[in-house]
N, C-alpha and C. Protein backbone atom coordinates (compact mmCIF):
# COMPACT_ATOMS: atom_id res chain seq x y z
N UNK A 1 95.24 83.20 55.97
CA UNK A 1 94.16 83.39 56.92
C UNK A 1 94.65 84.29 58.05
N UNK A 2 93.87 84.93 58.69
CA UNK A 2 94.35 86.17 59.22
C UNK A 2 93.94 85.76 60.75
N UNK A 3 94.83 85.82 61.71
CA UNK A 3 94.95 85.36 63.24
C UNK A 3 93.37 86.40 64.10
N UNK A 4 93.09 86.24 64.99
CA UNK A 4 92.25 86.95 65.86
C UNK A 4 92.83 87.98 67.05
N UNK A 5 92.29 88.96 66.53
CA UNK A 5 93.32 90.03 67.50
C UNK A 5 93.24 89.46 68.97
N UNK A 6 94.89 89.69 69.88
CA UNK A 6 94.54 89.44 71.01
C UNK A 6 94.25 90.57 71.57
N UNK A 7 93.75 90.57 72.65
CA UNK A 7 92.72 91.74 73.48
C UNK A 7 93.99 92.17 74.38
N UNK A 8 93.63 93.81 74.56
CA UNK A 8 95.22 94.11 74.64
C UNK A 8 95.40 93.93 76.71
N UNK A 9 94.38 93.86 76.91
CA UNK A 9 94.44 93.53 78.39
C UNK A 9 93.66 92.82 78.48
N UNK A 10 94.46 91.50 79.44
CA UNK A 10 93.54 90.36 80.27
C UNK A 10 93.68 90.63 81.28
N UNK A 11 92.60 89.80 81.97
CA UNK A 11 92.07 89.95 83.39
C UNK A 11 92.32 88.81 83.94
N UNK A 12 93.57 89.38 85.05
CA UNK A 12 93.82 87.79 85.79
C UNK A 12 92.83 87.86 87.67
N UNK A 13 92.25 86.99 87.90
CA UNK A 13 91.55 86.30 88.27
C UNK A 13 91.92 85.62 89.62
N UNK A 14 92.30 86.67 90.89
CA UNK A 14 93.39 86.12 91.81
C UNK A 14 92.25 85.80 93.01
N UNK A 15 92.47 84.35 93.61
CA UNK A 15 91.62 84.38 95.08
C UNK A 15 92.00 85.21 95.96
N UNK A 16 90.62 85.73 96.86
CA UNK A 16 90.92 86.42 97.67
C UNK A 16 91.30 85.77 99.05
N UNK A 17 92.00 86.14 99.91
CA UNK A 17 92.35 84.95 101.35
C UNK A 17 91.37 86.22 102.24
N UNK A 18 90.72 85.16 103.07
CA UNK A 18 89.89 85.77 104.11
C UNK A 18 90.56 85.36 105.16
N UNK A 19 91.04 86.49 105.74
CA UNK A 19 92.06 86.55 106.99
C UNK A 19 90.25 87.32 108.17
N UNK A 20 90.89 86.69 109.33
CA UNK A 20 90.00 87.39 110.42
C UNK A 20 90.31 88.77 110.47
N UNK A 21 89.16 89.07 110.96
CA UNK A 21 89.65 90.70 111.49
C UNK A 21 90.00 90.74 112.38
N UNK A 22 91.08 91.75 112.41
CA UNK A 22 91.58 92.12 113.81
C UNK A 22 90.73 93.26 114.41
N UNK A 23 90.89 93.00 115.80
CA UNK A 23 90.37 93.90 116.70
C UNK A 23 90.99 95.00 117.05
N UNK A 24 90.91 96.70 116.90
CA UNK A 24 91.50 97.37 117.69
C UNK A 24 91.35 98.20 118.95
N UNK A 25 92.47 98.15 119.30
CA UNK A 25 92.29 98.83 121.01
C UNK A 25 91.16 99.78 120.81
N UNK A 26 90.00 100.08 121.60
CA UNK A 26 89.76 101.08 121.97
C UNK A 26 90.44 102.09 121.85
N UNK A 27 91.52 102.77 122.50
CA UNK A 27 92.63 104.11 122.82
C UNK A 27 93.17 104.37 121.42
N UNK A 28 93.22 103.19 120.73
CA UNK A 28 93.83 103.58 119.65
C UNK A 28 92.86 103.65 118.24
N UNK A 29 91.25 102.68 118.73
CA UNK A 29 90.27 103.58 117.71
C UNK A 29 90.02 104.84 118.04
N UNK A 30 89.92 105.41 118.84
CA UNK A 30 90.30 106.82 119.37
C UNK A 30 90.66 107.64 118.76
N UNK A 31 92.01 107.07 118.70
CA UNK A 31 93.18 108.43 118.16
C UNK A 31 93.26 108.20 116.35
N UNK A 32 92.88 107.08 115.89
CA UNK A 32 93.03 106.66 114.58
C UNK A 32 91.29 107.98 113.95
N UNK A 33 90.80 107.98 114.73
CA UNK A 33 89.09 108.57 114.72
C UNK A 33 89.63 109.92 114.92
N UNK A 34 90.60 110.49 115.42
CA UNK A 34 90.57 111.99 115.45
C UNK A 34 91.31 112.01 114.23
N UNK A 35 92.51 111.48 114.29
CA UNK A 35 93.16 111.67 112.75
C UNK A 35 92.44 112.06 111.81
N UNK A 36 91.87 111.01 111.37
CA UNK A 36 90.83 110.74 110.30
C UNK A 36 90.31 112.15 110.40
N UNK A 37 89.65 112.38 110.90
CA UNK A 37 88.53 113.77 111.29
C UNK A 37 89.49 115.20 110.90
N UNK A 38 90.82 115.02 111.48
CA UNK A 38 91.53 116.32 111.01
C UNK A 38 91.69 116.45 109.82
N UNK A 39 92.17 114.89 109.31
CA UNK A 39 92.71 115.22 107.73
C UNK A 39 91.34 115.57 106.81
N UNK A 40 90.18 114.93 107.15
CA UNK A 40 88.80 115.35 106.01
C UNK A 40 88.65 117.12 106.60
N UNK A 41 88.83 117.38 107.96
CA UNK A 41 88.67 119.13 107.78
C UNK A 41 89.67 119.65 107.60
N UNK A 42 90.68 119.06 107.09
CA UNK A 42 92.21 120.13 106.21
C UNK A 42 91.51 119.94 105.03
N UNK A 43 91.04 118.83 104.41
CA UNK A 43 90.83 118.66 103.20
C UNK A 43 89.94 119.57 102.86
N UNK A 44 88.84 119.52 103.32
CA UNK A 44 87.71 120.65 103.49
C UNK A 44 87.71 121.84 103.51
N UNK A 45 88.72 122.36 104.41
CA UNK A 45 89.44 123.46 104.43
C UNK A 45 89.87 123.99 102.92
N UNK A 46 91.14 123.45 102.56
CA UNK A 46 91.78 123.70 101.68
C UNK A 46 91.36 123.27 100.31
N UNK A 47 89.79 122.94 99.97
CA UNK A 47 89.18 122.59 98.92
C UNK A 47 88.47 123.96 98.78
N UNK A 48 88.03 124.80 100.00
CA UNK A 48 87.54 126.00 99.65
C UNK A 48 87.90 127.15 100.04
N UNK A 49 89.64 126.80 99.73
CA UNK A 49 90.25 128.44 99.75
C UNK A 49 90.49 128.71 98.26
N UNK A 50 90.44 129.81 97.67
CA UNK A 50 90.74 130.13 96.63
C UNK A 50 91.55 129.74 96.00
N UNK A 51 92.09 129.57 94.43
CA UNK A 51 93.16 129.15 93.64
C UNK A 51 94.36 130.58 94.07
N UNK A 52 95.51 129.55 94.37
CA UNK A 52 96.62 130.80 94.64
C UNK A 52 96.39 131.20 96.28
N UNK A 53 95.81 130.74 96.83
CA UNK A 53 95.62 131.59 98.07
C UNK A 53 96.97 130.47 99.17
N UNK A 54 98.30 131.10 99.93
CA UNK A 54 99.04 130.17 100.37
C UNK A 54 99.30 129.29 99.57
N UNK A 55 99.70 129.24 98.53
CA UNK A 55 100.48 128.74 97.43
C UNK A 55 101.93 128.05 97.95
N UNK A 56 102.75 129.48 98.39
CA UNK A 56 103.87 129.78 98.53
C UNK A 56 103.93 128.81 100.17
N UNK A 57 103.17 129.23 100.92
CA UNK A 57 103.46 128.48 102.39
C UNK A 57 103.44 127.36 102.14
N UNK A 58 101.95 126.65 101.44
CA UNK A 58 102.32 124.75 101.09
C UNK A 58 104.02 124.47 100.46
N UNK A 59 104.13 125.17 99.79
CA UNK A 59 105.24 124.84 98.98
C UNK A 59 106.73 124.39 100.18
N UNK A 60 106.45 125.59 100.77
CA UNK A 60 107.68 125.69 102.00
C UNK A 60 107.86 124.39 102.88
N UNK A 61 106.60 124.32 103.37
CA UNK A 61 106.41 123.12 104.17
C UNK A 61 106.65 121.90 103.57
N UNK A 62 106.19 121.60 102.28
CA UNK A 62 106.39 120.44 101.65
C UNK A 62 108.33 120.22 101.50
N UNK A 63 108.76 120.85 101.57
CA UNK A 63 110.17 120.78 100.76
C UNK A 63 111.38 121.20 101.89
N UNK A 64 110.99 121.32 103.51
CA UNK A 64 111.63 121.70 104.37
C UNK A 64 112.26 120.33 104.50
């Protein structure tokens, strides 16, 4: 008699803990809010420069 395949991934089933929220400073929702804002207009930016365009400069910067 021939066994029943086991399924090649199970799903484990973890509680979630509901911790309070924390509150943050004002000054520092602030500065967390400009961040944010620069990195979506680099992203933005650099989603519509051409393929190849500053190739070579990312590269530099990444690896200094």
């Amino acid at each position: 008699m021939k066994r029943p395949a086991k399924p090649l991934y199970q799903q484990i089933n973890l509680p979630l803990f509901h911790l309070p929220a924390t509150a943050t400073p004002s000054e520092q929702r602030k500065e967390l809010t400009s961040a944010l804002m620069e990195l979506l207009i680099n992203a933005a930016e650099a989603e519509n420069q051409p393929p190849g365009n500053g190739a070579k400069d990312d590269e530099s910067e990444t690896h200094s």
